[in-house]
Protein backbone atom coordinates (compact mmCIF):
# COMPACT_ATOMS: atom_id res chain seq x y z
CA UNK A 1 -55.57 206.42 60.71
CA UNK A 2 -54.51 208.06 64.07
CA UNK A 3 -51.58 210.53 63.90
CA UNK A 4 -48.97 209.92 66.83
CA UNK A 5 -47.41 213.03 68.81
CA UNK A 6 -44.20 212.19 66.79
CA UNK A 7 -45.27 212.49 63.46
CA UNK A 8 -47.48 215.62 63.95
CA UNK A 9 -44.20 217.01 65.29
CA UNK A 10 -42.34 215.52 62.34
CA UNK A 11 -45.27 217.26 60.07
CA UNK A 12 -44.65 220.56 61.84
CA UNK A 13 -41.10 220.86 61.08
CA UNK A 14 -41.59 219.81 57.87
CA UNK A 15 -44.05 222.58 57.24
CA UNK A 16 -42.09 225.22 58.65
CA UNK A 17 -38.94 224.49 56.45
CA UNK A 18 -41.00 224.63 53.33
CA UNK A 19 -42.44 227.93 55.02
CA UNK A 20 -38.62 229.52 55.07
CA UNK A 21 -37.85 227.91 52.00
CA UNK A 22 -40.99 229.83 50.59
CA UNK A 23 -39.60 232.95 52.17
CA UNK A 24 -37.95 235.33 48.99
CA UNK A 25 -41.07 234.08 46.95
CA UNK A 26 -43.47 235.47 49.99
CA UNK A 27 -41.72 238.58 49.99
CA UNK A 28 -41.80 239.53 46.71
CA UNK A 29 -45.48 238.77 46.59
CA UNK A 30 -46.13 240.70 50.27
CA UNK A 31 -43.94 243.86 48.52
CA UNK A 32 -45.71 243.91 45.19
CA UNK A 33 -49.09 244.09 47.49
CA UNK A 34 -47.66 246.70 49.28
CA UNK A 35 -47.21 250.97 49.08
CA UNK A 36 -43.72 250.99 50.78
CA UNK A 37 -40.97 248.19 51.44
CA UNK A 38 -41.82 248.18 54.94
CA UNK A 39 -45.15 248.28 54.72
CA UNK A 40 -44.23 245.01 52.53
CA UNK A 41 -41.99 243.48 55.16
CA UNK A 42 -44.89 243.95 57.80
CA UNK A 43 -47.16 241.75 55.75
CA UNK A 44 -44.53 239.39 55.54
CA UNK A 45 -43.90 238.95 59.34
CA UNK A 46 -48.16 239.00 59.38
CA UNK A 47 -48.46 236.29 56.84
CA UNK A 48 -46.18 233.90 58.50
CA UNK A 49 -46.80 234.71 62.14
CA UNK A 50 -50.67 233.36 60.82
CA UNK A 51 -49.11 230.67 59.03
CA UNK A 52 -47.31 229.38 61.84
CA UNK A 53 -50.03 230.17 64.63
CA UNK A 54 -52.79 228.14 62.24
CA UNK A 55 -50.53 225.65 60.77
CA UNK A 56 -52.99 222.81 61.61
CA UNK A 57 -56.00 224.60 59.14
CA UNK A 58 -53.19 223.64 56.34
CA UNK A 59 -54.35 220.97 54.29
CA UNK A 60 -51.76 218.42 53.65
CA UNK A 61 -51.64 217.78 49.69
CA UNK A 62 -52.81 221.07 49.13
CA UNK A 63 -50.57 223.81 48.28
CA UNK A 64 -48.74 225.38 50.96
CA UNK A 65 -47.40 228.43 48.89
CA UNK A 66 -51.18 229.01 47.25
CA UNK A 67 -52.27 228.95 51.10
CA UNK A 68 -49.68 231.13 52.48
CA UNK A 69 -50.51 233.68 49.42
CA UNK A 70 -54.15 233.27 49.91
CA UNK A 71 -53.05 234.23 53.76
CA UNK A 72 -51.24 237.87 52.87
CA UNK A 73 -53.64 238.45 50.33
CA UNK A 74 -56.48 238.26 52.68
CA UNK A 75 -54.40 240.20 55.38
CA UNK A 76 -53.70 243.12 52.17
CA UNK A 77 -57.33 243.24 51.96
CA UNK A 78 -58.44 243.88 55.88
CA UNK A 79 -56.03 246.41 56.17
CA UNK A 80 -57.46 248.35 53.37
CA UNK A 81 -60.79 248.30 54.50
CA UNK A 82 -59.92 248.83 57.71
CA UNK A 83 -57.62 252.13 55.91
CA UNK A 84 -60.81 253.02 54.21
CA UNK A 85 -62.61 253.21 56.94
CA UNK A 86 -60.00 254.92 59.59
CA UNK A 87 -58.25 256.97 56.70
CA UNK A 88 -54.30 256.79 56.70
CA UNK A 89 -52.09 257.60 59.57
CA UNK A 90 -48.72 259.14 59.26
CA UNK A 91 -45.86 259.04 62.21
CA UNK A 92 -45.17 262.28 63.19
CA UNK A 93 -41.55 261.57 63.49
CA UNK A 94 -41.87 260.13 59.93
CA UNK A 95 -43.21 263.77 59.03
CA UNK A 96 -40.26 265.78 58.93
CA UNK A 97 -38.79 262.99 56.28
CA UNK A 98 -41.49 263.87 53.51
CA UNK A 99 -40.15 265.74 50.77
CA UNK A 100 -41.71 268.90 50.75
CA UNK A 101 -40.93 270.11 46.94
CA UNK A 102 -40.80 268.19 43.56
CA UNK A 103 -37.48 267.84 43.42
CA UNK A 104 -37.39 264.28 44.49
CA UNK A 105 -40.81 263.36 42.85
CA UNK A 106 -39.13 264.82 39.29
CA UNK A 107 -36.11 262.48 39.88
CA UNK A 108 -38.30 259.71 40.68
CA UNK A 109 -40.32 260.27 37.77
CA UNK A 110 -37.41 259.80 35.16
CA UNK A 111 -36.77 256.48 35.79
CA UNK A 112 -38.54 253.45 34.51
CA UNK A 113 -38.50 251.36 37.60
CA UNK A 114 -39.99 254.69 39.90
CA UNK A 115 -43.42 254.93 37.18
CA UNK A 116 -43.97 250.78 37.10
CA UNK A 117 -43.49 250.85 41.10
CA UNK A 118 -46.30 253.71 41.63
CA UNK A 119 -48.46 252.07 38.58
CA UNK A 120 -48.03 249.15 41.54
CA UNK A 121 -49.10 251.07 43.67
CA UNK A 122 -51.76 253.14 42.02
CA UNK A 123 -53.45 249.84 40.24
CA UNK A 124 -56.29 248.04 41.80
CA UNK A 125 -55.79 245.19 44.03
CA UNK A 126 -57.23 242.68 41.97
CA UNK A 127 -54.72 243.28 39.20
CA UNK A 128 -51.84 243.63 41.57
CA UNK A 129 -52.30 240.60 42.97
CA UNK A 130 -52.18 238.57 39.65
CA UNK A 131 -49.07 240.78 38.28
CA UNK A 132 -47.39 239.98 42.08
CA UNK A 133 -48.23 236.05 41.46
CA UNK A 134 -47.51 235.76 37.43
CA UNK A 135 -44.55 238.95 36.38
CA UNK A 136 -42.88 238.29 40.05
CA UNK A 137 -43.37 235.20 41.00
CA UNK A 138 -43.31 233.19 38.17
CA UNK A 139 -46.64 231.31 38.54
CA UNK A 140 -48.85 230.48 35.48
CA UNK A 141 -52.32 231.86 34.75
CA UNK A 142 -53.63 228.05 35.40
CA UNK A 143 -51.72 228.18 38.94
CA UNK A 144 -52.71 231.67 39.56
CA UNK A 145 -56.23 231.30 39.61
CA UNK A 146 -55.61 228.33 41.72
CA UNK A 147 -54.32 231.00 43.92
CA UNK A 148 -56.67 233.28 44.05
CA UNK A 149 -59.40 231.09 43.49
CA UNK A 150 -61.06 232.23 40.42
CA UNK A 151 -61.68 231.38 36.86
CA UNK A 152 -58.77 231.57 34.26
CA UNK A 153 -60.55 233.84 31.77
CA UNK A 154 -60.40 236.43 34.97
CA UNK A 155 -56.78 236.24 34.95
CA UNK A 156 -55.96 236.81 31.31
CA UNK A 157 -58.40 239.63 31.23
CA UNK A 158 -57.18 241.46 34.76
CA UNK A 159 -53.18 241.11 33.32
CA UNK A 160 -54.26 242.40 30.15
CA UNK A 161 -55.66 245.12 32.33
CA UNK A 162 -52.72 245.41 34.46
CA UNK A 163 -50.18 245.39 31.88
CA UNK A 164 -52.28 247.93 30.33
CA UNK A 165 -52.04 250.24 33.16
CA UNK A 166 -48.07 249.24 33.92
CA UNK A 167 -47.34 250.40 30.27
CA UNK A 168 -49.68 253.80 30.19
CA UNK A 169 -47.60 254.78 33.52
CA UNK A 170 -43.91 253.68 32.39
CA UNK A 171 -45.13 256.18 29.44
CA UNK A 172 -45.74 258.60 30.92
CA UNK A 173 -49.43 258.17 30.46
CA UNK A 174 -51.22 257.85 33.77
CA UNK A 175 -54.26 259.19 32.93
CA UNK A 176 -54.51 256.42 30.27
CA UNK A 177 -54.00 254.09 32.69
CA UNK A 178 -57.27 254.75 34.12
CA UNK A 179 -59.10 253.69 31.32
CA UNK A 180 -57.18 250.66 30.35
């Protein structure tokens, strides 16, 4: 069957609705994979700039949201080897912003939300990933390791993990997080 210029146009548009609709569902998912909101954001803007430049390697009757997930997740992961490799840069004009005693670490530290965001942060990839895709976004374990691409008994086992580690840092327990 031969696609005509007008229906590979039609597809196009078609795709890139569902990719805005998909949006808030991206972004949660780009933030939980994420250190800082921005950093977040920038993923974002990364995973559909490659959407939308490789639209055609899309699969029609696959799943666009698993490949647009699979796309930021993949992104996530070359930047940290790449960070790995170069070590971390800091602005300099974002230097002066630091806080340079505990007060705002202590206030941070009192609150819930502050210990499960750096037990985000801290976790490894693997399990943030699969907390992002099931706690934030909703998915199952049977559509998250349609996701990610592995097998289900790897999801239960990393969210046990992961909730594990979520609950020894809300508690005030990091170093128990560690060995969950």
């Amino acid at each position: 069957m031969t696609v005509t210029n007008a229906q590979h146009a039609h597809q196009t548009v078609d795709v890139r609705s569902r990719i805005v609709a998909f949006l808030p569902r991206l972004r949660r998912f780009c933030h939980a994979l994420a250190s800082t909101p921005d950093q977040g954001d920038d993923l974002l803007q990364e995973t559909v700039e490659r959407a939308l430049a490789r639209v055609e390697q899309w699969q029609p009757g696959t799943s666009l949201e698993s490949w647009m997930f699979r796309i930021a997740r993949n992104i996530q992961i070359d930047k940290f080897r790449a960070q790995t490799v170069r070590g971390i840069s800091v602005d300099i004009d974002d230097v002066h912003e630091m806080a340079g005693d505990d007060v705002l670490a202590s206030l941070e530290a009192r609150s819930d939300l502050a210990a499960a965001r750096a037990a985000m942060a801290a976790m490894p990839q693997e399990q943030r990933e699969l907390l992002a895709l099931v706690v934030l976004d909703g998915q199952s374990y049977k559509e998250a390791a349609e996701t990610l691409e592995i097998p289900i008994g790897t999801v239960m086992s990393r969210l046990a993990r992961a909730r594990r580690f979520v609950d020894a840092h809300v508690n005030r327990q990091p170093q128990e997080a560690w060995s969950a």
